[in-house]
C-alpha atoms as a PDB file:
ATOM      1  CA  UNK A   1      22.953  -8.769  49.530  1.00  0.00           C
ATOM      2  CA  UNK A   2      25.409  -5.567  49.908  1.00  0.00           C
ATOM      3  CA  UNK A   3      23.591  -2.631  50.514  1.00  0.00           C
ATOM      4  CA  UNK A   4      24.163   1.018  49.948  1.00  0.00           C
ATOM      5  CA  UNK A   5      23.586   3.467  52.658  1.00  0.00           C
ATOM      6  CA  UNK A   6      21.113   5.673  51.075  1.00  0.00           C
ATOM      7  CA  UNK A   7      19.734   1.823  50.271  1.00  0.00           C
ATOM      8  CA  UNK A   8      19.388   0.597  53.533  1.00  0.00           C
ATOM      9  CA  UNK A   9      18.344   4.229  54.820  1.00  0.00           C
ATOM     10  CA  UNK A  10      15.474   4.433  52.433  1.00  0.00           C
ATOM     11  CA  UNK A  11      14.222   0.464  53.559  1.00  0.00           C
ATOM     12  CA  UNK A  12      14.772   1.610  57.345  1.00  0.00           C
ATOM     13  CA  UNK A  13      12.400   4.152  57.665  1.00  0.00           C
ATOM     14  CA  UNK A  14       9.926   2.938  54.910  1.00  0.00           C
ATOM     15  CA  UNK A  15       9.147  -0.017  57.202  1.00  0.00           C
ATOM     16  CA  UNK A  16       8.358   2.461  59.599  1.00  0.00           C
ATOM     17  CA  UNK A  17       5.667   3.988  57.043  1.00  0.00           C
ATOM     18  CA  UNK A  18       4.633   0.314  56.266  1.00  0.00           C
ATOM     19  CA  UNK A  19       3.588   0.097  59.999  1.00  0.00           C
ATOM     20  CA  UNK A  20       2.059   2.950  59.993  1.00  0.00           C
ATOM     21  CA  UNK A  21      -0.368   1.578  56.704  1.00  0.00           C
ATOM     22  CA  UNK A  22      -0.696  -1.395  58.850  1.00  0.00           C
ATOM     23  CA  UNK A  23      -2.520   0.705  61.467  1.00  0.00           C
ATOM     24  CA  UNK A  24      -4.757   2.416  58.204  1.00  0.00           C
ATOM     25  CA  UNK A  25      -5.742  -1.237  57.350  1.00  0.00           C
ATOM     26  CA  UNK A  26      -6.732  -2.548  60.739  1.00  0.00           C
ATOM     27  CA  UNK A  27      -9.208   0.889  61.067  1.00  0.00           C
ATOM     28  CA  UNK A  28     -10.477  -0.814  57.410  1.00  0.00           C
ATOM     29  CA  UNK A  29      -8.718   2.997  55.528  1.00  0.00           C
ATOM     30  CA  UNK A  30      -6.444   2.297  52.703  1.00  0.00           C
ATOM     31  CA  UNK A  31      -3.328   1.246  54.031  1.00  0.00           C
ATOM     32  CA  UNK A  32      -1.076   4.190  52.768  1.00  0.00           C
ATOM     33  CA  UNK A  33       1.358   5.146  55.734  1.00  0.00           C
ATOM     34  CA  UNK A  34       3.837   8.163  56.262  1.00  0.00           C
ATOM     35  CA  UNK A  35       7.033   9.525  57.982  1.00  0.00           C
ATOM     36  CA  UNK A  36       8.750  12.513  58.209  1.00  0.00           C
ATOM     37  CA  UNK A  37      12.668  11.828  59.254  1.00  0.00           C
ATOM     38  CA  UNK A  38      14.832  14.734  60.053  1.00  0.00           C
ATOM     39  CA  UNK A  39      18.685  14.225  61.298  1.00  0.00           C
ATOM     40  CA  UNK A  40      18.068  10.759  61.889  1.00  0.00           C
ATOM     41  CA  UNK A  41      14.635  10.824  64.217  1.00  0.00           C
ATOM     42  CA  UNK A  42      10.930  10.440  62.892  1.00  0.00           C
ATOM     43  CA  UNK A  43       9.359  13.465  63.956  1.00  0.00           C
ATOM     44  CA  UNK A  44       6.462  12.355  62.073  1.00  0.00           C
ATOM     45  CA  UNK A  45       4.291   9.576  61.492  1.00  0.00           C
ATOM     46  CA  UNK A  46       0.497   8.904  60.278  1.00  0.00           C
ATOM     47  CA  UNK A  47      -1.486   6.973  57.891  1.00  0.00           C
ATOM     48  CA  UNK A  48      -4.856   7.334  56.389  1.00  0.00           C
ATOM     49  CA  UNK A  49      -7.788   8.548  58.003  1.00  0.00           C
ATOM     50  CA  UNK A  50     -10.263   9.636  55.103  1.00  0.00           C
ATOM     51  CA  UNK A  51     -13.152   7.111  55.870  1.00  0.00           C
ATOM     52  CA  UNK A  52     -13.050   7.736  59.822  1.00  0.00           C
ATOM     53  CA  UNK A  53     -12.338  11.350  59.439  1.00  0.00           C
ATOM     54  CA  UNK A  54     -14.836  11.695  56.830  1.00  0.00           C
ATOM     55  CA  UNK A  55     -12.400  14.184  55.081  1.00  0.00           C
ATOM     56  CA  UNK A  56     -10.317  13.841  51.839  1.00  0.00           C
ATOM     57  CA  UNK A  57      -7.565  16.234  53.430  1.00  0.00           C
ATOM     58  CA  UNK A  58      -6.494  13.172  55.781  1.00  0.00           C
ATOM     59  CA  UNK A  59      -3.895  11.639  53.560  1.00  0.00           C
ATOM     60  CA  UNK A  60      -1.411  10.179  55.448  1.00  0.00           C
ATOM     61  CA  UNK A  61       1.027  12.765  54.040  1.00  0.00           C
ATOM     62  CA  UNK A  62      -0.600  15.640  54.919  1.00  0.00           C
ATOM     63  CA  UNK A  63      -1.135  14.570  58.288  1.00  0.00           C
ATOM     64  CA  UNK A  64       2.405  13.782  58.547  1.00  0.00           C
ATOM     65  CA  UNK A  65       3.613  17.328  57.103  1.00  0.00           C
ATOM     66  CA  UNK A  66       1.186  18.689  59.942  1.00  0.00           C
ATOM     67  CA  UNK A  67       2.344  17.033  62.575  1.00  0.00           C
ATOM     68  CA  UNK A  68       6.096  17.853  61.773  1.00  0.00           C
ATOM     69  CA  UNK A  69       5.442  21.527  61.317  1.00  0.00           C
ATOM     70  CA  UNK A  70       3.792  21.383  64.531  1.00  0.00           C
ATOM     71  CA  UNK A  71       6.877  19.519  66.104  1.00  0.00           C
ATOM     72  CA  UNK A  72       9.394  22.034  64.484  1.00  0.00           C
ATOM     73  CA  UNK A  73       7.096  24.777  65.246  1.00  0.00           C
ATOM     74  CA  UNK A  74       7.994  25.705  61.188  1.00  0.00           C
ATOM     75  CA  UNK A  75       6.308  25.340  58.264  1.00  0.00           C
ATOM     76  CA  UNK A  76       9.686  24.964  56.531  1.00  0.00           C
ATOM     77  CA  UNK A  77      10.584  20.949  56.509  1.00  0.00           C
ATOM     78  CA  UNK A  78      13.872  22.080  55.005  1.00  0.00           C
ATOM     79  CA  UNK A  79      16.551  19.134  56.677  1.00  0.00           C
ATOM     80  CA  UNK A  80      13.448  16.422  56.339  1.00  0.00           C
ATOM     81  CA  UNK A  81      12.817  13.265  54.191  1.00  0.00           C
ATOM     82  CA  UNK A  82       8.951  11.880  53.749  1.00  0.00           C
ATOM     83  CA  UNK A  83       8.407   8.390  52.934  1.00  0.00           C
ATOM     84  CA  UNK A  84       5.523   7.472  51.951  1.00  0.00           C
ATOM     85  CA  UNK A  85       4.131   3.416  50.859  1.00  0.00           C
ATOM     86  CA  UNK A  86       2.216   5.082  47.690  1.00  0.00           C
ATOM     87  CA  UNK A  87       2.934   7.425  45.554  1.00  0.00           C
ATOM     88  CA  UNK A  88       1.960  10.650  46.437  1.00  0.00           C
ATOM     89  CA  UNK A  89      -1.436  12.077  44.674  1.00  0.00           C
ATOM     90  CA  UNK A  90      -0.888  15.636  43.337  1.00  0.00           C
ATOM     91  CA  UNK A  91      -3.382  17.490  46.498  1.00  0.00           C
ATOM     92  CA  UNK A  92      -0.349  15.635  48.769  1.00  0.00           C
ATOM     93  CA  UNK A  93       2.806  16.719  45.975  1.00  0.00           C
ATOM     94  CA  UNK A  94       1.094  20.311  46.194  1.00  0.00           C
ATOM     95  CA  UNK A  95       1.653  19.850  50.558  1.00  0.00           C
ATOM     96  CA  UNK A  96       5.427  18.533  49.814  1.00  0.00           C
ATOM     97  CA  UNK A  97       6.209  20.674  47.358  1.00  0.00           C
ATOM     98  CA  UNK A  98       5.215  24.284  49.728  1.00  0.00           C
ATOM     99  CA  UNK A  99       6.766  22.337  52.842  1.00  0.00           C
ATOM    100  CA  UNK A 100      10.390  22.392  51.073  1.00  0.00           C
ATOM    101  CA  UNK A 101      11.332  18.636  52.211  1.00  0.00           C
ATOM    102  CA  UNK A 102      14.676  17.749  51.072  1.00  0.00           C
ATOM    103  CA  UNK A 103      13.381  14.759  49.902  1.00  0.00           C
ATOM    104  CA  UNK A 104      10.947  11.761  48.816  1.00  0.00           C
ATOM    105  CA  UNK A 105      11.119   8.556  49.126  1.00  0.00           C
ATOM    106  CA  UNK A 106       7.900   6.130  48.470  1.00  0.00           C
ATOM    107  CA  UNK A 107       7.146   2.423  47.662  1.00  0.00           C
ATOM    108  CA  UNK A 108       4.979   2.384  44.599  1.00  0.00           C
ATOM    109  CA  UNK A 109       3.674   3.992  41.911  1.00  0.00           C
ATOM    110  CA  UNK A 110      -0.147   4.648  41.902  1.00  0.00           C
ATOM    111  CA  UNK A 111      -1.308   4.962  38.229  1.00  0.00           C
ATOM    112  CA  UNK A 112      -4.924   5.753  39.183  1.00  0.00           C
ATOM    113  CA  UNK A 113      -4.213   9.294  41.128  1.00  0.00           C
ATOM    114  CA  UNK A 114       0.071   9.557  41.540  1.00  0.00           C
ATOM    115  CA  UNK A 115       1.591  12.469  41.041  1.00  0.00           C
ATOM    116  CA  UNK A 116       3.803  11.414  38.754  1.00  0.00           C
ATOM    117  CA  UNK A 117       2.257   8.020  37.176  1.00  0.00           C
ATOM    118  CA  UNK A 118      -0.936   9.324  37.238  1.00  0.00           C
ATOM    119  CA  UNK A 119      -3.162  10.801  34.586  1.00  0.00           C
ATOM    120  CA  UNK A 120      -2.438  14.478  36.048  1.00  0.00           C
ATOM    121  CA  UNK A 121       1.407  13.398  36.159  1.00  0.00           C
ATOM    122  CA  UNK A 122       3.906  16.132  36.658  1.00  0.00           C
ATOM    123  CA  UNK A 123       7.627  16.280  35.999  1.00  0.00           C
ATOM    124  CA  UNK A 124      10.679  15.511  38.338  1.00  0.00           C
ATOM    125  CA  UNK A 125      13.034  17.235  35.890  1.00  0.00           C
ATOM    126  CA  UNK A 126      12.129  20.584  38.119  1.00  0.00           C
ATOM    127  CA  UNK A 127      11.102  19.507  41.419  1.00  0.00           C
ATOM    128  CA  UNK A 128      13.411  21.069  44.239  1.00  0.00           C
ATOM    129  CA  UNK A 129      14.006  17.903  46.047  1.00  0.00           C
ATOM    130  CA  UNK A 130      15.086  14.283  45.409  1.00  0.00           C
ATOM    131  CA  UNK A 131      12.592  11.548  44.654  1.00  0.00           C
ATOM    132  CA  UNK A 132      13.441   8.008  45.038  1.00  0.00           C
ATOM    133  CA  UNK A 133      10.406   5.434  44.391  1.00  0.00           C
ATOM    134  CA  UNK A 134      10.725   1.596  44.272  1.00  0.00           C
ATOM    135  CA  UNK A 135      11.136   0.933  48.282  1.00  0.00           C
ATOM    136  CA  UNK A 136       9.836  -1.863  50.012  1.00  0.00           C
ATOM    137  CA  UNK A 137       7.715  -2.095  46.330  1.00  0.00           C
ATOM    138  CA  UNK A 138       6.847  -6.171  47.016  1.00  0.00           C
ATOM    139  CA  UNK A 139       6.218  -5.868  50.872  1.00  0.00           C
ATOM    140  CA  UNK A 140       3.590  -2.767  50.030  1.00  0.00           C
ATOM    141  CA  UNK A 141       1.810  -4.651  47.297  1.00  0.00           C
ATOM    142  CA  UNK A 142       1.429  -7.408  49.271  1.00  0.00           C
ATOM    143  CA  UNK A 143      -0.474  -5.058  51.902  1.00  0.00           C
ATOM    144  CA  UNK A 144      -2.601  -3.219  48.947  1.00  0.00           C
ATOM    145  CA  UNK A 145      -3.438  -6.689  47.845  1.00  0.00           C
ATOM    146  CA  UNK A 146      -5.086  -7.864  51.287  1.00  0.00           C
ATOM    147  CA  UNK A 147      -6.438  -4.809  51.587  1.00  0.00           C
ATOM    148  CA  UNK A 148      -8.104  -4.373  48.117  1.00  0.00           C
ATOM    149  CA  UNK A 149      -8.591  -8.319  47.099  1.00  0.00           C
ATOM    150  CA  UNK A 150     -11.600  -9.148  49.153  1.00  0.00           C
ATOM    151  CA  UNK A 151     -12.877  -5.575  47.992  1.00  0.00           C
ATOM    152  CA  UNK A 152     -12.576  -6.287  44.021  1.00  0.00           C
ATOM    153  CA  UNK A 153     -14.047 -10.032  44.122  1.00  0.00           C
END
């Protein structure tokens, strides 16, 4: 299959997030994982820790944006991408939205809580970034499923 760069870009760095919600699952968190590229490098990269943290406010992406400001030593993730495996819920849009990433990129949509599938959904039409959603969408429900099957039966 032919790929386009922003294709194969997107898939590279989302299988780094997918490793990261590998780690979430092993520490029995739902596997959502995150990275923050900028210029090429990941700067950034965390997954879930809400059950061993005990704290709703450790979200993979939030962590993520953290941990790049801290590495830019800015608040400002102007040059950066996230990519995240779920859609982003709207306490993590509110984080991406005041951290001015250029862009998002994440796997699938999350009807229950997403930002933009959700029940709270806002619009793209004005965000001041890119979103791109779809990536790696069969490879992250497979994960979701091992995770949550066992759970649901």
């Amino acid at each position: 299959m032919n790929q386009t760069p922003l294709h194969s870009y997107a898939e590279k760095y989302m299988q780094e997030a997918l490793l990261e919600a590998k780690k979430a699952m092993e520490m029995k968190e739902v596997p959502v994982g995150c990275v923050i590229v900028r210029k090429g490098e990941i700067i950034a990269a965390e997954h879930n820790t809400v059950e061993n943290d005990k704290s709703i406010l450790s979200h993979a992406e939030l962590k993520a944006i953290r941990r790049a400001s801290k590495e830019l030593r800015d608040w400002r993730l102007i040059a950066c991408d996230l990519f995240v495996t779920m859609e982003p819920c709207n306490m993590c849009m509110g984080g991406i939205l005041l951290s001015r990433l250029r862009s998002l990129y994440y796997g699938i949509h999350n009807p229950k809580m997403g930002a933009f599938s959700g029940p709270y959904a806002v619009s793209t039409q004005f965000l001041p970034f890119s979103v791109y959603n779809g990536i790696l969408e069969s490879e992250i429900e497979t994960q979701l499923h091992l995770f949550f099957g066992p759970k649901r039966h």
